[in-house]
Protein backbone atom coordinates (compact mmCIF):
# COMPACT_ATOMS: atom_id res chain seq x y z
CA UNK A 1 100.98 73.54 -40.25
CA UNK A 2 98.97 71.02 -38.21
CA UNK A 3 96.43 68.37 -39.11
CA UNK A 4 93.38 70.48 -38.87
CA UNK A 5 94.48 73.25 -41.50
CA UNK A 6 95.59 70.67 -43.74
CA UNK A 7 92.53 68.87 -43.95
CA UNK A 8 90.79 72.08 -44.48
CA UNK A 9 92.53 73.14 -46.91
CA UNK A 10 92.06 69.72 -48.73
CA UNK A 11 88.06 70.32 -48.01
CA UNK A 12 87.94 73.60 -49.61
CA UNK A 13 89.98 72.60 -52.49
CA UNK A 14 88.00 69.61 -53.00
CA UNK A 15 84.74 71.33 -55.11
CA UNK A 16 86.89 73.45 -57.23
CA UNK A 17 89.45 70.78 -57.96
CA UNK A 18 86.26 68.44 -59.15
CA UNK A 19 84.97 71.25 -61.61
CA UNK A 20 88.53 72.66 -62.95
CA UNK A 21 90.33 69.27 -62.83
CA UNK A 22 88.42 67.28 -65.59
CA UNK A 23 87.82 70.85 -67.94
CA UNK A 24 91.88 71.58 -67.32
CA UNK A 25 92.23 67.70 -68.72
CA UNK A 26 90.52 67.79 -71.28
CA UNK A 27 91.80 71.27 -72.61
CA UNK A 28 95.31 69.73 -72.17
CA UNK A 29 94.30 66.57 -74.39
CA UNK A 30 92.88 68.91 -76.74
CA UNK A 31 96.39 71.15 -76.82
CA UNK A 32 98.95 68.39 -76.93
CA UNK A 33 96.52 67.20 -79.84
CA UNK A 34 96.51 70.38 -81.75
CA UNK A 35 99.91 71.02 -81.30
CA UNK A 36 101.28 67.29 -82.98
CA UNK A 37 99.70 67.50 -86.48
CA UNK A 38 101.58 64.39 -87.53
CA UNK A 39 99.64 62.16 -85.96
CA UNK A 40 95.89 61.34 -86.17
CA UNK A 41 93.62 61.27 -83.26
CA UNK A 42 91.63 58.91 -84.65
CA UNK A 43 93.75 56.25 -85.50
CA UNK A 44 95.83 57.17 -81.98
CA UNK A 45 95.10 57.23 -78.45
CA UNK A 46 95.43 59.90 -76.09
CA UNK A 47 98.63 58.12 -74.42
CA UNK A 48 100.20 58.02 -77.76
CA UNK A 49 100.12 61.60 -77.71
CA UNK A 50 102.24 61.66 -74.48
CA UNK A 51 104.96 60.49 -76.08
CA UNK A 52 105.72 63.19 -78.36
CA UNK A 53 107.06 66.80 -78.00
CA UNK A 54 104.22 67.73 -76.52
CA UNK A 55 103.28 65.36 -74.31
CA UNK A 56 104.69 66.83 -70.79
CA UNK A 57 100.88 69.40 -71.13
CA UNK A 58 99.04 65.64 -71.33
CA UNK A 59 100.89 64.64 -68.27
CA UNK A 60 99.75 67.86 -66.47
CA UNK A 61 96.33 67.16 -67.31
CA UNK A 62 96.87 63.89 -65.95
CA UNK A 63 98.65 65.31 -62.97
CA UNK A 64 96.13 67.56 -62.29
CA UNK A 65 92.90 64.72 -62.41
CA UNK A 66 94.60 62.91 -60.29
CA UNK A 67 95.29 65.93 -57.43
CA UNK A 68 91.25 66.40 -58.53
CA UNK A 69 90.64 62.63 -57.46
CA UNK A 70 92.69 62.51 -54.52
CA UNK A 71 90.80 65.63 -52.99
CA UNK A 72 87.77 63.36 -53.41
CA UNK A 73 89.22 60.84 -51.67
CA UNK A 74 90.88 62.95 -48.48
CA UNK A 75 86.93 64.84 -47.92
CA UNK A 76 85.49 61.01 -48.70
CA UNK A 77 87.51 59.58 -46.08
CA UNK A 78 86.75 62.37 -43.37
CA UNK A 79 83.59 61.64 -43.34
CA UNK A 80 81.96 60.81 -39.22
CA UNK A 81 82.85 57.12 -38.38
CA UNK A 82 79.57 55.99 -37.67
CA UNK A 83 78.28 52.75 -39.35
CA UNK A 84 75.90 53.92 -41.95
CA UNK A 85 78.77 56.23 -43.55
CA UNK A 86 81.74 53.82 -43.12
CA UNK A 87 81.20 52.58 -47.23
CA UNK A 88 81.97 56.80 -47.74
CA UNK A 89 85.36 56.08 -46.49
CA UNK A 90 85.79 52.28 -48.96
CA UNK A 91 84.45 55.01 -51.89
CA UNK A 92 87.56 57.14 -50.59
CA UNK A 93 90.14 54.33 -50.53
CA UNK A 94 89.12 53.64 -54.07
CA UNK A 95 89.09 57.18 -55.20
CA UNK A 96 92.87 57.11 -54.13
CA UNK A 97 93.43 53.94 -56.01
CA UNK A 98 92.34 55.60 -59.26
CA UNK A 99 94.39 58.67 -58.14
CA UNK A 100 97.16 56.90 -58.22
CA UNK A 101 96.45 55.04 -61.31
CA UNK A 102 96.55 58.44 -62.93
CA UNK A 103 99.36 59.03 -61.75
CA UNK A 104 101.31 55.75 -62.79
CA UNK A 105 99.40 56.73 -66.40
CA UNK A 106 101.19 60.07 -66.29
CA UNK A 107 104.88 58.62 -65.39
CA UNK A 108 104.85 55.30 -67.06
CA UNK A 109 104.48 55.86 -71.08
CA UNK A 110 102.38 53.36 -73.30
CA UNK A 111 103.91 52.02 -76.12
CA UNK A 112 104.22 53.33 -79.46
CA UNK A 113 101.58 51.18 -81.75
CA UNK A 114 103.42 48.02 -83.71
CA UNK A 115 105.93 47.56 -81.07
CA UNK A 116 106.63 44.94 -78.33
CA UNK A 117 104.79 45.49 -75.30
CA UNK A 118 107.74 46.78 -72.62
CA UNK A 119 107.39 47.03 -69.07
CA UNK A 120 106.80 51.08 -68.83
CA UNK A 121 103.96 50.17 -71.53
CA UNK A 122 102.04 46.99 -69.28
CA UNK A 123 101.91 49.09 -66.47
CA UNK A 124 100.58 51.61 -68.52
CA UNK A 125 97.77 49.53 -69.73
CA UNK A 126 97.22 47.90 -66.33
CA UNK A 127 96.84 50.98 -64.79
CA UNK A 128 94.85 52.47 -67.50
CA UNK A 129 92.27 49.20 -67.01
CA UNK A 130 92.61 49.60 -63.36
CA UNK A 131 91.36 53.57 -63.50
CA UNK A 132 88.62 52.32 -65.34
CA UNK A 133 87.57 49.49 -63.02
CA UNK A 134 87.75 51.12 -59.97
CA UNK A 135 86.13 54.16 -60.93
CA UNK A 136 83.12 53.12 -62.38
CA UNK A 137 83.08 50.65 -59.08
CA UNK A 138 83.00 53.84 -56.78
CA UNK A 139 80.66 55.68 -58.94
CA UNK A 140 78.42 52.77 -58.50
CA UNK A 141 78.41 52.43 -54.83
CA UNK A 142 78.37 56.00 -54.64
CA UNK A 143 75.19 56.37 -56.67
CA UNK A 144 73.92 53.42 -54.67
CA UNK A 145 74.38 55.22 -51.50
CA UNK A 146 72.92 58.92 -52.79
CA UNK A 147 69.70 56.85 -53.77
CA UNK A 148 68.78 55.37 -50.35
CA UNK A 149 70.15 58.85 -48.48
CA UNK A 150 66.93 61.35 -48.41
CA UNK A 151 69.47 64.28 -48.23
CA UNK A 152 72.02 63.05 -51.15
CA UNK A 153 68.85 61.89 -53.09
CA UNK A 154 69.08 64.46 -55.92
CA UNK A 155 72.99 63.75 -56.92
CA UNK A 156 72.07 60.38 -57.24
CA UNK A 157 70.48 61.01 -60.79
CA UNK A 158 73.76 62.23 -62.50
């Protein structure tokens, strides 16, 4: 398989991967939450959740946003090399970033509530902070950049 074909096949994952990725999330969050009645989801987080029985169908979910994230980011940074697109590929480097915070959510667990802080839990929460950040950054400068584009105009009210 060469180059080409792979980046195809990353650009015609890409739209269905952005519309199945956050709805297969979110129905795994909802499962794992269903399925361990001892706890409370509203005295918990979601990343508690991960650490029980069920949490391995949380961690696909979280697998799966960030596959959804990093498709983004591979279309995002294929984008012409001209000047007035070059902050498409910085939006790109960041989507990867909070790819692979999602990812370092998924592996590293948080701690369970009312005990010390270990070093699978801080880079937990540092990476949980870090999604955060960086995503609402490149939803910013994308929405930035769909504004002053006549063609991209109309995404840039979402």
């Amino acid at each position: 398989m060469n180059k080409r074909s792979l980046l195809s096949i990353f650009s015609n994952l890409a739209v269905p991967a952005c519309f199945m990725g956050p709805i297969i999330m979110i129905a795994a969050d909802a499962v794992t939450i269903a399925l361990n009645r001892t706890k409370n989801p509203l005295k918990q987080t979601i990343s508690d959740f991960a650490i029980g029985s069920y949490g391995w169908v949380e961690k696909i979910g979280m697998v799966i946003i960030a596959l959804s994230f990093l498709f983004i980011a591979v279309n995002l940074l294929m984008v012409k090399n001209n000047r007035e697109l070059r902050i498409f590929k910085f939006v790109g480097v960041l989507l990867v970033i909070v790819a692979s915070g999602f990812l370092m959510i998924s592996i590293f667990n948080t701690n369970v509530i009312g005990t010390i802080t270990n070093f699978h839990g801080l880079v937990h929460q540092i990476a949980a902070i870090a999604v955060s950040a960086v995503f609402y950054l490149s939803c910013l400068i994308l929405m930035r950049l769909m504004k002053n584009r006549a063609d991209l105009r109309f995404f840039s009210f979402y």
